[in-house]
N, C-alpha and C. Protein backbone atom coordinates (compact mmCIF):
# COMPACT_ATOMS: atom_id res chain seq x y z
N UNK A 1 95.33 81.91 53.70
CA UNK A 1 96.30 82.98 53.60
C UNK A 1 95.60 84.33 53.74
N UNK A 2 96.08 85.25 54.43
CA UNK A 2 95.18 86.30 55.06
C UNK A 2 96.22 87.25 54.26
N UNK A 3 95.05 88.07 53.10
CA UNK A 3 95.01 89.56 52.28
C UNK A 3 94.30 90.30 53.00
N UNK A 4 95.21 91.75 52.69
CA UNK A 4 94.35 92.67 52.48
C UNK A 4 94.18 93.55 51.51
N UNK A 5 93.21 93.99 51.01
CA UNK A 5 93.29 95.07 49.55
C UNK A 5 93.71 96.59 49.61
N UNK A 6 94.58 96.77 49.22
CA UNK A 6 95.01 98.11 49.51
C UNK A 6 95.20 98.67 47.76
N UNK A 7 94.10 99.59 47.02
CA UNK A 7 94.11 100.06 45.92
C UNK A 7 94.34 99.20 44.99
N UNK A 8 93.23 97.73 45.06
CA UNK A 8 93.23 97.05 44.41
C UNK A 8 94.54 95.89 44.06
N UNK A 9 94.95 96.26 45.34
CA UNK A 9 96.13 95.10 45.33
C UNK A 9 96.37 94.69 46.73
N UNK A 10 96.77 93.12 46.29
CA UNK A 10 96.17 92.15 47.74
C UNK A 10 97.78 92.49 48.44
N UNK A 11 97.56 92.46 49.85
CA UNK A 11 98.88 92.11 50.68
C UNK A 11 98.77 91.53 51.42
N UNK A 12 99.70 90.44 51.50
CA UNK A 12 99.99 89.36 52.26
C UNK A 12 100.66 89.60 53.50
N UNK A 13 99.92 89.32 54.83
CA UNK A 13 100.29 89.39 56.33
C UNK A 13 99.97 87.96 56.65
N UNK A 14 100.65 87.98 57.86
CA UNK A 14 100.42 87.30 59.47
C UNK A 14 100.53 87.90 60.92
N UNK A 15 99.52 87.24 61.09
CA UNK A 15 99.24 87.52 62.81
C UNK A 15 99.82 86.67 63.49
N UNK A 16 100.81 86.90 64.85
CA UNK A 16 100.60 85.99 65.80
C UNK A 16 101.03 86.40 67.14
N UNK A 17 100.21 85.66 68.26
CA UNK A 17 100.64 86.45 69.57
C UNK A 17 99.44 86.90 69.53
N UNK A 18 99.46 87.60 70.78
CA UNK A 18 99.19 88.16 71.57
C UNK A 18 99.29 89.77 72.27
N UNK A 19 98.71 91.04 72.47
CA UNK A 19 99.50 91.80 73.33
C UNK A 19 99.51 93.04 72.63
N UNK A 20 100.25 93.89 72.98
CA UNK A 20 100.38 95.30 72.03
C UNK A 20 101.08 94.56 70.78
N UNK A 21 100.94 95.72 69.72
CA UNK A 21 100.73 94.86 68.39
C UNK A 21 102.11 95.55 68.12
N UNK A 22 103.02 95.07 67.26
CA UNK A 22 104.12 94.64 66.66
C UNK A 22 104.40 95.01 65.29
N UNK A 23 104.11 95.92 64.24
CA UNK A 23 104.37 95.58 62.67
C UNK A 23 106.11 95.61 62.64
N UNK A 24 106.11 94.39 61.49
CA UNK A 24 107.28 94.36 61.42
C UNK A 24 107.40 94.92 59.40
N UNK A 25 107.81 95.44 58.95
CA UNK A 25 108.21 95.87 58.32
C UNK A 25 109.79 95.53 56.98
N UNK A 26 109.88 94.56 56.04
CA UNK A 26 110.90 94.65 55.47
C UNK A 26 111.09 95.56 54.68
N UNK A 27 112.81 95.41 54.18
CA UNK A 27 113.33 96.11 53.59
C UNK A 27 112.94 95.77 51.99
N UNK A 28 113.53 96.49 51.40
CA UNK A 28 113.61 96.46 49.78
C UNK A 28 114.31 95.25 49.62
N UNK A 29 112.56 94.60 48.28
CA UNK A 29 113.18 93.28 48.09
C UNK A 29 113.46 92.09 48.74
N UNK A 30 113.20 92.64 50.03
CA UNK A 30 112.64 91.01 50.74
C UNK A 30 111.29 90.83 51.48
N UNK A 31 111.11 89.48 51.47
CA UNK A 31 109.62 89.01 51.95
C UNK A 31 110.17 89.05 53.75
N UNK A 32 109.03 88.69 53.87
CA UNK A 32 108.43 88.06 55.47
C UNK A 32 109.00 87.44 56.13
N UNK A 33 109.46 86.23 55.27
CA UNK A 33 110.16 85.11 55.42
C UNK A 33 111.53 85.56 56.17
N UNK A 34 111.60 86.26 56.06
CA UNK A 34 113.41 86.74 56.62
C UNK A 34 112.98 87.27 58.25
N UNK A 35 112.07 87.37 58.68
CA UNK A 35 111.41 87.36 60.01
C UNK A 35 111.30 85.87 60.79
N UNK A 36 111.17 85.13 60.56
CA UNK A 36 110.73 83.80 60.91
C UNK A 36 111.10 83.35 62.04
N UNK A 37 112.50 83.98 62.83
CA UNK A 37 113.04 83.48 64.05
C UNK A 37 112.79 84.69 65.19
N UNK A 38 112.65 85.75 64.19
CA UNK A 38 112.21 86.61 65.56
C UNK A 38 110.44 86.58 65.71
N UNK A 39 109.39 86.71 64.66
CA UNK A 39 108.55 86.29 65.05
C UNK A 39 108.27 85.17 66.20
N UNK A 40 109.02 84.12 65.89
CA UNK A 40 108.23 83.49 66.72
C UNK A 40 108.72 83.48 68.71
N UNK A 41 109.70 84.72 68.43
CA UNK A 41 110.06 85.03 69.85
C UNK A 41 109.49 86.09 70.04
N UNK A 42 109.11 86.97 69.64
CA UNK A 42 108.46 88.48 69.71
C UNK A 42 106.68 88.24 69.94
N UNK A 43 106.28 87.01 69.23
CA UNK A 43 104.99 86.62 69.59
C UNK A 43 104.96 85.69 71.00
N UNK A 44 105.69 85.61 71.76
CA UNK A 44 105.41 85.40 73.35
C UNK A 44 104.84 86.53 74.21
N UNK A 45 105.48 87.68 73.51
CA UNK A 45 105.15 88.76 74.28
C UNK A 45 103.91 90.04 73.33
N UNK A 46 104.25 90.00 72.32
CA UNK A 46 103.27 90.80 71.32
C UNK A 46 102.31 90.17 70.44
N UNK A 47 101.54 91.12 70.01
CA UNK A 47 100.89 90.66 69.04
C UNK A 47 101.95 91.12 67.04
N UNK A 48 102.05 90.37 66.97
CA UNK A 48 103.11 90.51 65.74
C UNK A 48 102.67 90.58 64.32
N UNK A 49 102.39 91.62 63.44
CA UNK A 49 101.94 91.49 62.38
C UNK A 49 103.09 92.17 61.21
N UNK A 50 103.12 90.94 60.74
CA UNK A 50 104.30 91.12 59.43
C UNK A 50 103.89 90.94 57.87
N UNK A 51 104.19 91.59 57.11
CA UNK A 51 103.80 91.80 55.64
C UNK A 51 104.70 91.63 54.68
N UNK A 52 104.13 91.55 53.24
CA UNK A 52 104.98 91.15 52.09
C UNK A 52 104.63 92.77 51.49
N UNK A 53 105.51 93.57 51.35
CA UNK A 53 105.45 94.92 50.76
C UNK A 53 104.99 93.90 49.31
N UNK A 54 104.70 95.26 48.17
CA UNK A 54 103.95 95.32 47.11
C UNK A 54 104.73 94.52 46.08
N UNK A 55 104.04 92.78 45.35
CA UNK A 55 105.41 92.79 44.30
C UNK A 55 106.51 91.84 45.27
N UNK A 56 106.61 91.85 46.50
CA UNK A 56 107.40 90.96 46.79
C UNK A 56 106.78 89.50 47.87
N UNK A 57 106.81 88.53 47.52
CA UNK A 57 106.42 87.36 48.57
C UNK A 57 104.88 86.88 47.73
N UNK A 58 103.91 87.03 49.16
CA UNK A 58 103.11 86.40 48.49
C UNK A 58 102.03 87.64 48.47
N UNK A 59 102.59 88.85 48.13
CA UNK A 59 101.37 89.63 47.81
C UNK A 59 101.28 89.62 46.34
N UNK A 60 100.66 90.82 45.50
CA UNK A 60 100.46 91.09 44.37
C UNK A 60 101.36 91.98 43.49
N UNK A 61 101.74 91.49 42.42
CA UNK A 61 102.89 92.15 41.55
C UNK A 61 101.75 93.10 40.84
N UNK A 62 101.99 94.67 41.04
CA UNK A 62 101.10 95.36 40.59
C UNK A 62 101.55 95.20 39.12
N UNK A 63 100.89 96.25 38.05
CA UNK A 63 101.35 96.24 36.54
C UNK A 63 102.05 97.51 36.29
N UNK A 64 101.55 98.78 37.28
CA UNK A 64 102.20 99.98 37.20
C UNK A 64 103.90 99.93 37.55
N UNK A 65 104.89 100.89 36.82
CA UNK A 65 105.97 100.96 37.69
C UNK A 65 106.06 101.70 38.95
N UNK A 66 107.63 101.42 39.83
CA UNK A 66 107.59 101.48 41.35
C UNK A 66 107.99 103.25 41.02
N UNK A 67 108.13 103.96 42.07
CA UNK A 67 108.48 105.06 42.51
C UNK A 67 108.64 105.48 43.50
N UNK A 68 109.53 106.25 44.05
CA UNK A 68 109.53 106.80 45.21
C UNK A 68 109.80 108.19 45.28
C-alpha cells in the first residue's frame, strides 16, 4: 500500500496508467473507492493518481480537530 507523509500523517494513493498525470481528488467524506470505474478508464489514457484525503479511507485519522 503506497503512503505518503505529509506533516506526520500517512496518505493513502494509487497510481495507474500511463501518460500526463491525472489527480483525482474526493469530496468531503469519501474515499477513493468511489473512483473505481473511472479510474480504470482514465488509466488507458493517463497516468491517474487518486488519494484518501486526511481521516478518510486508508490514510491516517489525525488527533487534532478539522478546520477550514
Amino acid at each position: 500500500m503506497p503512503h505518503s507523509t505529509v506533516n506526520g500523517i500517512k496518505i493513502y494513493y494509487e497510481e495507474q496508467g500511463k501518460g500526463e498525470p491525472l489527480i483525482l481528488i474526493n469530496g468531503l467524506a469519501f474515499s477513493m473507492d468511489l473512483w473505481f470505474a473511472q479510474i480504470r478508464e482514465l488509466s488507458k489514457d493517463f497516468r491517474v493518481i487518486a488519494l484518501d484525503n486526511r481521516g478518510i479511507g486508508r490514510s491516517d485519522q489525525p488527533d487534532e480537530e478539522y478546520s477550514i
